[in-house]
N, C-alpha and C. Protein backbone atom coordinates (compact mmCIF):
# COMPACT_ATOMS: atom_id res chain seq x y z
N UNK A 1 -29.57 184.73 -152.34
CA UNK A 1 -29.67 186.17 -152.56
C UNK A 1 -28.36 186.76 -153.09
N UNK A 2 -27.28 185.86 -153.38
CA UNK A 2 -26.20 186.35 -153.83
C UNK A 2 -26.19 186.79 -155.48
N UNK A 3 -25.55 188.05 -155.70
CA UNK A 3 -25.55 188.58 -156.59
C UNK A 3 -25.12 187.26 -157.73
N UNK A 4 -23.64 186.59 -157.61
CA UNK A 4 -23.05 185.81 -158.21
C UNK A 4 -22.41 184.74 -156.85
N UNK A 5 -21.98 183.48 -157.97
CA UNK A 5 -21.53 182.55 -156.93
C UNK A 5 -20.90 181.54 -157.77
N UNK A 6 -19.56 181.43 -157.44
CA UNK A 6 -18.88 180.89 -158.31
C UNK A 6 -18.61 181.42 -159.70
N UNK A 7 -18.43 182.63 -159.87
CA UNK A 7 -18.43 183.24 -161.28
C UNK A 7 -20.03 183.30 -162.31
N UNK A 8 -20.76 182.64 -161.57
CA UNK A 8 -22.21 182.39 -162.19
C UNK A 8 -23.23 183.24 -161.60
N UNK A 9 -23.85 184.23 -162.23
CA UNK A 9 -25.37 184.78 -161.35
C UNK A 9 -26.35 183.61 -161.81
N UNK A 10 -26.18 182.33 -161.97
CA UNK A 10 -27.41 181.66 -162.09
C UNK A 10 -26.99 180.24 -161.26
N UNK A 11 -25.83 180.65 -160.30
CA UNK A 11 -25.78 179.46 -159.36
C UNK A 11 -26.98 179.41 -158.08
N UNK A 12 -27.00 177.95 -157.78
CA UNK A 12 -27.91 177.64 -157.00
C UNK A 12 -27.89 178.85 -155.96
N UNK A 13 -27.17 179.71 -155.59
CA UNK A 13 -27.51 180.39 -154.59
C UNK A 13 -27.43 181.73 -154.91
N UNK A 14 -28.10 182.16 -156.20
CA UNK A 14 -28.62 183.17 -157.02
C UNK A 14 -29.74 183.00 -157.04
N UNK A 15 -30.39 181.81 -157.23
CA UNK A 15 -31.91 181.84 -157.95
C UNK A 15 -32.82 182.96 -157.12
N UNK A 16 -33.00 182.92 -155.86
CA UNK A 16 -33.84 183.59 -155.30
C UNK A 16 -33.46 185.77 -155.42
N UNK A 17 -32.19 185.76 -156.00
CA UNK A 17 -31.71 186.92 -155.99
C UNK A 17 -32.48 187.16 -157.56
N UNK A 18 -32.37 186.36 -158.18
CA UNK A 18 -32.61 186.84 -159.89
C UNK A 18 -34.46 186.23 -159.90
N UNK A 19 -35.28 185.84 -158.90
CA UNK A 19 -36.41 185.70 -158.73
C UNK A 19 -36.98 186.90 -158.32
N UNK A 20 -36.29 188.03 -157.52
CA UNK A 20 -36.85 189.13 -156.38
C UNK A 20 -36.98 190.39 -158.01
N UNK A 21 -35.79 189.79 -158.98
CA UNK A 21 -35.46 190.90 -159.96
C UNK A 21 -36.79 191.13 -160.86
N UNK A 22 -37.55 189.86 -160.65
CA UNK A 22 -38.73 189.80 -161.73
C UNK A 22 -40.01 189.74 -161.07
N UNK A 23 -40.30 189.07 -160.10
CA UNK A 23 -41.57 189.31 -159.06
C UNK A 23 -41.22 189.19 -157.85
N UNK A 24 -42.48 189.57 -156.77
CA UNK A 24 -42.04 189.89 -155.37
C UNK A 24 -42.19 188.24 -155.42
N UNK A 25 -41.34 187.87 -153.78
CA UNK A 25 -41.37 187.27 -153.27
C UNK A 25 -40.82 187.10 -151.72
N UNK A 26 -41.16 186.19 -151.14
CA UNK A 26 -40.83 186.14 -149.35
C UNK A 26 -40.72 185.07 -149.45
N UNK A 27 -39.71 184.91 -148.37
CA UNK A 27 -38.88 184.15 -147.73
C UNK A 27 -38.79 183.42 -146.31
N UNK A 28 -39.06 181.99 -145.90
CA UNK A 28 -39.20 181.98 -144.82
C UNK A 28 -38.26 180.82 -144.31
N UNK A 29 -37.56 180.65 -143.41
CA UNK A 29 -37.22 179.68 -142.49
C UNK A 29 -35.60 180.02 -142.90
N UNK A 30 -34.78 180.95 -143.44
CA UNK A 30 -33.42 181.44 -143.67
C UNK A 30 -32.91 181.84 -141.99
N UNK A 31 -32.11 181.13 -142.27
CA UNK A 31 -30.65 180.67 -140.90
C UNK A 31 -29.30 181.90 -140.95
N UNK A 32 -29.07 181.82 -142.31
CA UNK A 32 -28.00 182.32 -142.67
C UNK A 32 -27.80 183.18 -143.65
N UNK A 33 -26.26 183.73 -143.92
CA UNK A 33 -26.01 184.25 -145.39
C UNK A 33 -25.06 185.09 -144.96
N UNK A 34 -24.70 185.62 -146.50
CA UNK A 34 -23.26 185.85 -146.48
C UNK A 34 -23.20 187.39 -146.06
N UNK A 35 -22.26 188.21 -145.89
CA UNK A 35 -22.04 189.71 -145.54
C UNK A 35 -22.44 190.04 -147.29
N UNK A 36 -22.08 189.88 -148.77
CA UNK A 36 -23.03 190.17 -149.79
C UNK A 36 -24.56 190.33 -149.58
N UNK A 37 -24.90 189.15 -148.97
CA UNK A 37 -26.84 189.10 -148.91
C UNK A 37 -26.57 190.18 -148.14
N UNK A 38 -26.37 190.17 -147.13
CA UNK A 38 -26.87 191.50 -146.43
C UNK A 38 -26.70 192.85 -146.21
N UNK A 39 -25.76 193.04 -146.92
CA UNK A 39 -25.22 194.49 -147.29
C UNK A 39 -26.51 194.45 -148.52
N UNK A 40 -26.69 193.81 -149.92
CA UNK A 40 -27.54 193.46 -150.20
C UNK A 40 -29.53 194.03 -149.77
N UNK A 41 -29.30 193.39 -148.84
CA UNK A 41 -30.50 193.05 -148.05
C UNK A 41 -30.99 194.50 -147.45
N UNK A 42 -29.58 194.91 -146.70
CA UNK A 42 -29.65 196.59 -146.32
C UNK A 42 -30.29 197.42 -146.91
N UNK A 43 -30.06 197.35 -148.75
CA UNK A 43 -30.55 198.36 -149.10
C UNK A 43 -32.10 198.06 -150.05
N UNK A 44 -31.71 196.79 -150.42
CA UNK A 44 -33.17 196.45 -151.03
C UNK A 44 -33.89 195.71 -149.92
N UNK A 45 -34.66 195.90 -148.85
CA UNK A 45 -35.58 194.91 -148.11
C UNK A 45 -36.51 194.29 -148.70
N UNK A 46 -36.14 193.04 -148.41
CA UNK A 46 -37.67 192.21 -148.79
C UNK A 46 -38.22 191.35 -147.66
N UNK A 47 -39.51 190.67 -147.99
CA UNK A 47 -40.03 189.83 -147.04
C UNK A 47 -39.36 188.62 -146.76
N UNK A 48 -38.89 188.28 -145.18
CA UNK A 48 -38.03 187.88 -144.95
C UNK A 48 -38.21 187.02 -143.86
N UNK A 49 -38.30 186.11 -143.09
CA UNK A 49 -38.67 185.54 -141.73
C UNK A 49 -37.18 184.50 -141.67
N UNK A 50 -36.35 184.50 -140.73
CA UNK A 50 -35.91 183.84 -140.08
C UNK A 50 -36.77 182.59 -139.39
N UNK A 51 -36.21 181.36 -138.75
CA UNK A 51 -37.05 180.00 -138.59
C UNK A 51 -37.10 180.86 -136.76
N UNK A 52 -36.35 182.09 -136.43
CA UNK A 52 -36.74 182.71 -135.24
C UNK A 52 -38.24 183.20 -135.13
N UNK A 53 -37.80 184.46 -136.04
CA UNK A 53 -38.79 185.37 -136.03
C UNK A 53 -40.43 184.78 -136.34
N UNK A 54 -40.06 183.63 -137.31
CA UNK A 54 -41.29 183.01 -137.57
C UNK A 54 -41.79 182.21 -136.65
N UNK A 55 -41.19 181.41 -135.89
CA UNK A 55 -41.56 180.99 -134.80
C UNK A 55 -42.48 182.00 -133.51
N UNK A 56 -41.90 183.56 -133.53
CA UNK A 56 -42.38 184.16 -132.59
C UNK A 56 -43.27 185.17 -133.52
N UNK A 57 -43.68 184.38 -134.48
CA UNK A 57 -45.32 184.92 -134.82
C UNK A 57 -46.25 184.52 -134.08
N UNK A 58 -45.83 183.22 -133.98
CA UNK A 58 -46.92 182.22 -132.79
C UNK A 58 -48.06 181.68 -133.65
N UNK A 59 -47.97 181.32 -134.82
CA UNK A 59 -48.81 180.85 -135.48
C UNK A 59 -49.80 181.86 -136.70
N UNK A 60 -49.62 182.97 -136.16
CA UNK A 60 -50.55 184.31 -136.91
C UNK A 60 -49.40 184.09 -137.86
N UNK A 61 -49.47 183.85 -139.18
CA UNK A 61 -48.69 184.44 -140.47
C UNK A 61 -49.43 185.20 -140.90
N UNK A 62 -50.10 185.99 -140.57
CA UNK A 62 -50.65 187.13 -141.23
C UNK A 62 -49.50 188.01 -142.04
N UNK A 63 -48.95 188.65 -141.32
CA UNK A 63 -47.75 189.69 -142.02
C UNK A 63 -47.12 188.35 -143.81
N UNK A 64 -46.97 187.30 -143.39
CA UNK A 64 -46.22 186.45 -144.12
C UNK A 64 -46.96 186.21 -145.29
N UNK A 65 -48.54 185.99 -145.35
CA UNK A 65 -49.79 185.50 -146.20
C UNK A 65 -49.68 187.11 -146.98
N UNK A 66 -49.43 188.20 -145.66
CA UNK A 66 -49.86 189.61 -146.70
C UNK A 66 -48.93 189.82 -148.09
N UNK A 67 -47.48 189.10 -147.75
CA UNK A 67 -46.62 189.11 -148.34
C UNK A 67 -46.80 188.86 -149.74
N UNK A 68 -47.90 188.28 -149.97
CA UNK A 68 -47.87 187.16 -151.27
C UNK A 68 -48.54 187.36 -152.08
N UNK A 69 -48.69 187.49 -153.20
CA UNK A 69 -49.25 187.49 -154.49
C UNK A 69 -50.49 186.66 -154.05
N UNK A 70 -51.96 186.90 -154.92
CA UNK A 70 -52.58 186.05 -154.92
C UNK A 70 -52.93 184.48 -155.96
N UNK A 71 -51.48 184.63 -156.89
CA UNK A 71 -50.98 183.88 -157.25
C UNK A 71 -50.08 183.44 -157.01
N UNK A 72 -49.26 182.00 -156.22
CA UNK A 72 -48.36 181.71 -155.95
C UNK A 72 -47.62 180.63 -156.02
N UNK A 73 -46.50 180.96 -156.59
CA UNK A 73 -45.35 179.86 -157.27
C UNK A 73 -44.41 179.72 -155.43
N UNK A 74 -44.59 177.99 -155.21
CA UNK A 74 -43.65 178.21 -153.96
C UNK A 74 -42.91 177.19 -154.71
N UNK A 75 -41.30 177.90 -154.30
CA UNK A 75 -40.52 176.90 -153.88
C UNK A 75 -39.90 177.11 -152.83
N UNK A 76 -39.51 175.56 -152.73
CA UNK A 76 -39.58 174.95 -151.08
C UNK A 76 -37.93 173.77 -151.19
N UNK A 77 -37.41 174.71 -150.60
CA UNK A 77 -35.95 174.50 -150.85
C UNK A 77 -35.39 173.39 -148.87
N UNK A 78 -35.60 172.70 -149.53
CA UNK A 78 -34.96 171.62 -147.92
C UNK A 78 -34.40 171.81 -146.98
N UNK A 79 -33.36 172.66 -147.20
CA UNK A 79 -32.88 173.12 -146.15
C UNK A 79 -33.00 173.96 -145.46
N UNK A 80 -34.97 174.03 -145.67
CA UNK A 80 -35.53 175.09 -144.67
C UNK A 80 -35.58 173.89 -143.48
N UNK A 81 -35.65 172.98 -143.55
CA UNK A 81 -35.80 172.12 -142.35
C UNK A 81 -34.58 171.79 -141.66
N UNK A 82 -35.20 171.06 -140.34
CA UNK A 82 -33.98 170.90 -139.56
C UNK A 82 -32.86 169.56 -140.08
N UNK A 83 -31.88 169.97 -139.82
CA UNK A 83 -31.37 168.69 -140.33
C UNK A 83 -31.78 167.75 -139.53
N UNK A 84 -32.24 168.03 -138.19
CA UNK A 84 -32.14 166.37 -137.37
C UNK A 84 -33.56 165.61 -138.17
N UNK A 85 -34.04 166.17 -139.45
CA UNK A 85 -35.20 166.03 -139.60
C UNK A 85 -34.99 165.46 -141.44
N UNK A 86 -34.54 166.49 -141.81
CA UNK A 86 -33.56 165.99 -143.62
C UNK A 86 -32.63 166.48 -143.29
N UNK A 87 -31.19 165.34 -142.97
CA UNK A 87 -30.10 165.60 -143.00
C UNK A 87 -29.22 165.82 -144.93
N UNK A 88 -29.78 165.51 -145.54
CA UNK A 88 -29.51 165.42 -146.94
C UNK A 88 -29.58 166.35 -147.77
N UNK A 89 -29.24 166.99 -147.52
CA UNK A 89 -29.28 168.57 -148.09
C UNK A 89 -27.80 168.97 -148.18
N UNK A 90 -27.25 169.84 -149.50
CA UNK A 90 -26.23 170.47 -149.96
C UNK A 90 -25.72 171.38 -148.77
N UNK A 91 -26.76 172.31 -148.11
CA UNK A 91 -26.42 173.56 -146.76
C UNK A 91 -27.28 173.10 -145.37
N UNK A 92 -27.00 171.65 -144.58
CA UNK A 92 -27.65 172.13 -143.62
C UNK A 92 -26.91 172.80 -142.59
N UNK A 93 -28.18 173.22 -141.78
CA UNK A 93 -28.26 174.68 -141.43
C UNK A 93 -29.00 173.93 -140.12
N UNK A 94 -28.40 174.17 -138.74
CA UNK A 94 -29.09 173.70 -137.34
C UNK A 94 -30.41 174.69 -137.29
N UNK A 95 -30.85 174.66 -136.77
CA UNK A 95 -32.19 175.57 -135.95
C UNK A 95 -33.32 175.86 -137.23
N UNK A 96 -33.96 174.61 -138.05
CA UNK A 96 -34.59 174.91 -139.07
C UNK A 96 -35.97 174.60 -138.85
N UNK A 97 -37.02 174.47 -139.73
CA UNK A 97 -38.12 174.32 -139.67
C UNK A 97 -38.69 172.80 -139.34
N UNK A 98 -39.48 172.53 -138.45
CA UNK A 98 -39.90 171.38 -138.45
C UNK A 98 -40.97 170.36 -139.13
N UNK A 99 -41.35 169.59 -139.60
CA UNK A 99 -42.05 169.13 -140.48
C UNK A 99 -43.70 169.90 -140.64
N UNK A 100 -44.29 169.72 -139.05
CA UNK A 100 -45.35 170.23 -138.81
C UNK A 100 -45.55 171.80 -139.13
N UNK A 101 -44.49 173.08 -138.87
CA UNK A 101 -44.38 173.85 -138.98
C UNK A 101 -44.12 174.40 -140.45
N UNK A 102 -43.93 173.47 -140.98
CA UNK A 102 -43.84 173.72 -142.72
C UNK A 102 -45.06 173.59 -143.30
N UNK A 103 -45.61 172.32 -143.11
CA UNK A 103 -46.78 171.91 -143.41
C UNK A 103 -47.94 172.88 -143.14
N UNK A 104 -48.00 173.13 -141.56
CA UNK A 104 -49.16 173.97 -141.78
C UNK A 104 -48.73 175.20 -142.39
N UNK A 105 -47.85 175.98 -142.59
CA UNK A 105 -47.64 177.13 -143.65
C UNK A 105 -47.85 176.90 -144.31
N UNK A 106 -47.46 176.00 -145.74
CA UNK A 106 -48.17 175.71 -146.64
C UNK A 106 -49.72 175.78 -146.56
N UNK A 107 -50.07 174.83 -145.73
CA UNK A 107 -51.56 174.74 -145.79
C UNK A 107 -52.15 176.10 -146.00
N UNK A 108 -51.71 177.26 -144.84
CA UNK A 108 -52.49 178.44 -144.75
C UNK A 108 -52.42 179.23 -146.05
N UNK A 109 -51.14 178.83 -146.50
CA UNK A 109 -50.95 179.50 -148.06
C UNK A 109 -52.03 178.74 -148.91
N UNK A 110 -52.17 177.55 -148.38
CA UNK A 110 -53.43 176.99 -150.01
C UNK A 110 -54.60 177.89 -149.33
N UNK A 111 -55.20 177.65 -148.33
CA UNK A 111 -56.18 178.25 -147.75
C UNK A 111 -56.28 179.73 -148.20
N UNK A 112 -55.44 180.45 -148.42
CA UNK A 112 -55.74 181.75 -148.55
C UNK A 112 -55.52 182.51 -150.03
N UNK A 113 -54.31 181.77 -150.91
CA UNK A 113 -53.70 182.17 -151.91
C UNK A 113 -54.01 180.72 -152.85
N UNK A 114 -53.92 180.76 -153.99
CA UNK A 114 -54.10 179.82 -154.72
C UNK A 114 -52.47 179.46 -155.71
N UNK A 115 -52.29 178.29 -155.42
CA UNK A 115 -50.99 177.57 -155.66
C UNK A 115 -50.82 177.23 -156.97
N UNK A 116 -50.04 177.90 -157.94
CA UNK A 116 -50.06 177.89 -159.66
C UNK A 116 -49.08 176.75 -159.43
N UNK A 117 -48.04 176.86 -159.01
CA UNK A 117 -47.27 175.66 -159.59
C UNK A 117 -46.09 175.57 -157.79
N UNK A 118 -45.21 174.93 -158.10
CA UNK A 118 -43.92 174.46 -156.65
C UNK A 118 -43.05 174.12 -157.48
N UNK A 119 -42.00 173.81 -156.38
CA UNK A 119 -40.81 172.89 -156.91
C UNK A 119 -40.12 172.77 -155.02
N UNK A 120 -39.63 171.32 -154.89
CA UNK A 120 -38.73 171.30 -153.99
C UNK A 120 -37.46 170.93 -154.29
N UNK A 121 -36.58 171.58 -153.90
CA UNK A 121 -35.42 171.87 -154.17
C UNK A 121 -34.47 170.72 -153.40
N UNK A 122 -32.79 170.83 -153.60
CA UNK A 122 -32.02 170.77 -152.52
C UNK A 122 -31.54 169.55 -152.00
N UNK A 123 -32.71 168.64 -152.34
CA UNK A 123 -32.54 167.32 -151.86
C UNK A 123 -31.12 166.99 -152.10
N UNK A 124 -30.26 165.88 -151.27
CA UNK A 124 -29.01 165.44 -151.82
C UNK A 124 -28.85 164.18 -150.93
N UNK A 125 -29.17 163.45 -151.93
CA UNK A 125 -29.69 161.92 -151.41
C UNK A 125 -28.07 161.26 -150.31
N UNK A 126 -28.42 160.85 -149.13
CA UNK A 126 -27.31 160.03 -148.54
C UNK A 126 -27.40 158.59 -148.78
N UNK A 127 -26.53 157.99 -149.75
CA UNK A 127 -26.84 156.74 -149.80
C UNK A 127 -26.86 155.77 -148.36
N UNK A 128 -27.67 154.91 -148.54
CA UNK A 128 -28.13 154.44 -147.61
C UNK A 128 -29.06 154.85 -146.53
N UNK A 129 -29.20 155.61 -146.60
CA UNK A 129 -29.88 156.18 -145.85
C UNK A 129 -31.54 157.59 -146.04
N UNK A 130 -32.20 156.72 -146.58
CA UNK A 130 -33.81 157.08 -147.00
C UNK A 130 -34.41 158.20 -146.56
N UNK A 131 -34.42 158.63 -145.41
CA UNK A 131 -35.48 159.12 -144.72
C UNK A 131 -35.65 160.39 -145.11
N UNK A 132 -34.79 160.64 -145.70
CA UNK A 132 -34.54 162.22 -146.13
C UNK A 132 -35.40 162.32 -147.46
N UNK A 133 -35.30 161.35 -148.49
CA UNK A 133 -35.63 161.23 -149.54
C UNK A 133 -37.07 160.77 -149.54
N UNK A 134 -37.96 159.98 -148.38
CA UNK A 134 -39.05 159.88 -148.16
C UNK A 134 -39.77 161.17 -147.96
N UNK A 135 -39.09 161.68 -146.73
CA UNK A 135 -39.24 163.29 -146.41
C UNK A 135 -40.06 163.86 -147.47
N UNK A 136 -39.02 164.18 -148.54
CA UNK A 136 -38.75 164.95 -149.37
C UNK A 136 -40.05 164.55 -150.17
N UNK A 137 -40.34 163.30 -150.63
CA UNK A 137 -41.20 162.84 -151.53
C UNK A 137 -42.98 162.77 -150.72
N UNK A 138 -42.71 162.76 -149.31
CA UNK A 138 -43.78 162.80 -148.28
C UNK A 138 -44.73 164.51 -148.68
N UNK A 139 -43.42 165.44 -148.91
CA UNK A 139 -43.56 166.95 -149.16
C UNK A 139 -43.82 166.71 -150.54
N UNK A 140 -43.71 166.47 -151.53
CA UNK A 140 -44.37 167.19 -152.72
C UNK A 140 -45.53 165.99 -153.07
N UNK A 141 -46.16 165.42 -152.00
CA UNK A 141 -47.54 164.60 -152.16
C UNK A 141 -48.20 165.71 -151.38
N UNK A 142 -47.95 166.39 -150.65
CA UNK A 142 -48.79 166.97 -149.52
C UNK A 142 -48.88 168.38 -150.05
N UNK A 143 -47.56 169.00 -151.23
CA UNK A 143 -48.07 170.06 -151.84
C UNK A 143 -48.79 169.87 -153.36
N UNK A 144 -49.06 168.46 -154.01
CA UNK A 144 -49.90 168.65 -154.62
C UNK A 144 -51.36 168.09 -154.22
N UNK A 145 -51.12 167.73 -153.54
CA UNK A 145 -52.87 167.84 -152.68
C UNK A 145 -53.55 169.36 -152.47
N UNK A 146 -52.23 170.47 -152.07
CA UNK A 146 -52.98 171.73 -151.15
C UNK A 146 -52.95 172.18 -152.94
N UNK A 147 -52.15 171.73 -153.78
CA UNK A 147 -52.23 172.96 -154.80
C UNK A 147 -53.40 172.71 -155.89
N UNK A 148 -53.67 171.58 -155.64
CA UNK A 148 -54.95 170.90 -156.14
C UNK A 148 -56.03 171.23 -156.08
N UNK A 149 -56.31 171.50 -154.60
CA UNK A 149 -57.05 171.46 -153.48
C UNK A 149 -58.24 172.46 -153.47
N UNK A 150 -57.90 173.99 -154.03
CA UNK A 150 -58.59 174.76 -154.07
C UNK A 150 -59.12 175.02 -155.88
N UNK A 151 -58.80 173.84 -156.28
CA UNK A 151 -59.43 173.72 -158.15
C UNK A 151 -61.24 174.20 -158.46
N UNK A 152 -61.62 175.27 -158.63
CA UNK A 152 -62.67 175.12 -159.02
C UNK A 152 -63.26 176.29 -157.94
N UNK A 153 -62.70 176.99 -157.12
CA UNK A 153 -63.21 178.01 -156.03
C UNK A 153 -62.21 179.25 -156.04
C-alpha cells in the first residue's frame, strides 16, 4: 500500500496501492505495515482483514465475499501464510494464515464470485529446502481447479 518504495511507485510493495487506484479491491491476512500505509489507510479506507480480525469472523466471510466484484482477479501473495508453514517468502510475517484457512476462502470466493484470472506471488525459494515451493505449487493447482470450476454456470 505504499505510495513509493525504494524511489519506485511500481515496487513490489506498491502493487496493491496502484491496484486500489484502478479497481476496488480487499485485502486479507495483512500482519503489518508501515506508518505511510496507514496514515494512508486513515484517510482512504479500504477492505481490509487482518489474519486477527479474520479469524474472529468465525468462518462467516460474508462482509469479505460482499467486498468483491463479481468478477475476480485474486492475487495471493505468500506471505499471507504462516511462516511455520512457507518459510520462503521475501516478508515473513509470524501470526499468518494457515493452509486450510486460505483454502477454504478461496473456495467460498469460487463458490460465490467467478475467478477471471490469479497470480501467486512472493515465493523465494530456500535452497534445499522444498516445502515451501511444493506449498506454493500445491496452491496454484487448487486455484486453478476453483477458477475452472464454475466454467459454464
Amino acid at each position: 500500500m505504499r505510495d513509493e518504495y525504494l524511489d519506485s511507485p511500481y515496487s513490489h510493495a506498491c502493487v496493491m496501492r496502484r491496484v486500489r487506484e484502478l479497481v476496488p479491491a480487499a485485502s486479507v491476512g495483512i500482519r503489518s505495515m508501515s506508518e505511510e500505509e496507514a496514515r494512508w489507510l486513515e484517510q482512504h479506507p479500504a477492505p481490509m482483514w487482518s489474519t486477527r480480525r479474520f479469524r474472529a469472523l468465525g468462518g462467516d466471510w460474508t462482509p469479505i465475499l460482499a467486498a468483491l466484484t463479481d468478477d475476480v482477479f485474486v492475487t495471493f501473495d505468500v506471505d499471507a501464510l504462516d511462516p511455520a508453514a512457507l518459510p520462503a517468502t521475501g516478508t515473513p510475517e509470524p501470526g499468518g494464515l494457515d493452509w486450510f484457512e486460505a483454502v477454504d476462502l478461496l473456495r467460498a470466493v469460487a463458490e460465490r464470485k467467478r475467478i477471471v484470472g490469479f497470480d501467486v506471488v512472493e515465493l523465494a525459494p530456500i535452497p534445499g529446502q522444498i516445502a515451501s515451493d511444493f506449498l506454493a505449487a500445491r496452491l496454484v493447482y487448487r486455484l486453478i481447479g476453483l477458477a475452472l470450476g464454475r466454467r459454464g454456470t
